[in-house]
Protein backbone atom coordinates (compact mmCIF):
# COMPACT_ATOMS: atom_id res chain seq x y z
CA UNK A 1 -32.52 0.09 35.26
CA UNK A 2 -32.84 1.51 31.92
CA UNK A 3 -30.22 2.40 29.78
CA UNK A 4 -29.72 4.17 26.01
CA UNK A 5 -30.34 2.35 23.11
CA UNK A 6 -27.49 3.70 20.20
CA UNK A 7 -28.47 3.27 16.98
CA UNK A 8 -26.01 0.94 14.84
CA UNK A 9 -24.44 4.37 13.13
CA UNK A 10 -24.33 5.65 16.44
CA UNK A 11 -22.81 2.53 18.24
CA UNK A 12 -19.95 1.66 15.05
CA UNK A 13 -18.88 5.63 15.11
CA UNK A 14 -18.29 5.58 19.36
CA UNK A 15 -16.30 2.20 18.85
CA UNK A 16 -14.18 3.40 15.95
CA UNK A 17 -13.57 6.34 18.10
CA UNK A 18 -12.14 4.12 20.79
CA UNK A 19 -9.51 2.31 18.50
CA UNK A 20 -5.44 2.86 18.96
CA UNK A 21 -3.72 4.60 16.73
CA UNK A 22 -2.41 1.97 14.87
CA UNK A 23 -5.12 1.33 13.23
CA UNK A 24 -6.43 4.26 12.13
CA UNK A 25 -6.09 3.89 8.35
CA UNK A 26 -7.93 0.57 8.36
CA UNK A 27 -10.77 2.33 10.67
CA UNK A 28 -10.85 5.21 8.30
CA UNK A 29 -11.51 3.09 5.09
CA UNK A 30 -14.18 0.72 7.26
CA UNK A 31 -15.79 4.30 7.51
CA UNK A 32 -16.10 5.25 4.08
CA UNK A 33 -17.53 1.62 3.39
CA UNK A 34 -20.89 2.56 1.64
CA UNK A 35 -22.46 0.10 4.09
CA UNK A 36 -20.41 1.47 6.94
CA UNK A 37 -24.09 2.10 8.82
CA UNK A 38 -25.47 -1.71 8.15
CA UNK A 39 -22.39 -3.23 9.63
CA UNK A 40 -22.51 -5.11 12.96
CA UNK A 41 -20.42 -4.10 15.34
CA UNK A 42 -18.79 -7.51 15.55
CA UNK A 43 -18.53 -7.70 11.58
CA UNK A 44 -15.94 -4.84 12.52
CA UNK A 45 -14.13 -5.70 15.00
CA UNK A 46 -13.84 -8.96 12.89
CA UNK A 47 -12.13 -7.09 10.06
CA UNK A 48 -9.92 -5.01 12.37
CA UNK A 49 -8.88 -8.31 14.27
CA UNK A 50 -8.34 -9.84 10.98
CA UNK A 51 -6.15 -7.18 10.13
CA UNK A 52 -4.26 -6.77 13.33
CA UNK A 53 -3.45 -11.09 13.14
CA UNK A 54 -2.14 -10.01 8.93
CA UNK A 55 -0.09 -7.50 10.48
CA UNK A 56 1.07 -9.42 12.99
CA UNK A 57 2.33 -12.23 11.14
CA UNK A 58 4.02 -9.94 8.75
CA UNK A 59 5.92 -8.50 11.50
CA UNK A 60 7.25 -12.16 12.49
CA UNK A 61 8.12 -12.92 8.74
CA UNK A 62 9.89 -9.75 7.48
CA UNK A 63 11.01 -8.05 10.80
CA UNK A 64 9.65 -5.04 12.98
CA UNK A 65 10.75 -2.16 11.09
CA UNK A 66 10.37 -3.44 7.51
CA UNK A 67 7.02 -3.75 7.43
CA UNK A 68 5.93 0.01 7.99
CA UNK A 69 8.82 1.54 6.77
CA UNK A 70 9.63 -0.05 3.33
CA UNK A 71 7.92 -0.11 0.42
CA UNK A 72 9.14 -3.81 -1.43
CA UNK A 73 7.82 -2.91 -4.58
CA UNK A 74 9.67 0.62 -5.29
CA UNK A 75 12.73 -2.07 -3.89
CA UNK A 76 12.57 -4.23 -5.89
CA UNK A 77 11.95 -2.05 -9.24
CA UNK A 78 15.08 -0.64 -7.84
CA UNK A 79 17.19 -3.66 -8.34
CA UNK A 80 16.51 -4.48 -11.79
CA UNK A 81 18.66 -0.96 -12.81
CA UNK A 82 21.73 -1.79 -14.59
CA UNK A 83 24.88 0.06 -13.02
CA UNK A 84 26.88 -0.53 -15.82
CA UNK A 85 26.92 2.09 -18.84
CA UNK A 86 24.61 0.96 -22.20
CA UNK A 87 26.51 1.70 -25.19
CA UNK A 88 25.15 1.62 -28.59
CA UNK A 89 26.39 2.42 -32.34
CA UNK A 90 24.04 3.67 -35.22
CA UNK A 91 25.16 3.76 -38.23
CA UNK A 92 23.80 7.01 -40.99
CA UNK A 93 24.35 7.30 -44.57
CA UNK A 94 24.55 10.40 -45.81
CA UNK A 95 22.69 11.01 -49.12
CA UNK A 96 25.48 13.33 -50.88
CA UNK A 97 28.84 11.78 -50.93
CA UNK A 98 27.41 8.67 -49.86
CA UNK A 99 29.83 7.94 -46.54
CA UNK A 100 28.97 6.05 -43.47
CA UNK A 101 29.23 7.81 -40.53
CA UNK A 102 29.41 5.60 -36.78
CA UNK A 103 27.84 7.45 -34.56
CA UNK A 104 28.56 5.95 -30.22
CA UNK A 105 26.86 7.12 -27.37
């Protein structure tokens, strides 16, 4: 019995075809690898495995639905704004009659 041999372009485009899709933005930047066409097809499903375990695990530490539906650093940025109001005095000498004005904001 003989069957079709795929080239390894070939073979890593039908098995990134196969993939769920939640994991289609890691499959689509293994694509634009530059050596996307030398790349075993174990080397990827290493990477995408790899991923998947990362994901995973992040899941377990920060919860289900904080890990695709937050964005911790745009969070945290958040909290270092100060609610309270910033007041500030500057003081301007006028050059005729030689007053001081006090300017607040």
């Amino acid at each position: 019995m003989k069957g079709k041999t795929y080239p390894l372009r070939e073979s890593n485009r039908k098995f990134m075809m196969t993939l769920p899709h939640h994991v289609e933005h890691k499959s689509s930047s293994i694509r634009e690898r530059i050596d996307f066409t030398k790349m075993s097809l174990e080397m990827i499903y290493g990477k995408l495995k790899t991923y998947e375990m990362e994901h995973e695990q992040r899941v377990i530490i920060y919860g289900p639905g904080t890990v695709d539906s937050k964005h911790n650093a745009l969070v945290r940025s958040a909290a270092l704004v100060v609610d309270e109001p910033i007041t500030f005095e500057i003081q301007v000498q006028t050059p005729k009659a030689g007053k001081e004005v006090i300017i607040e904001a």
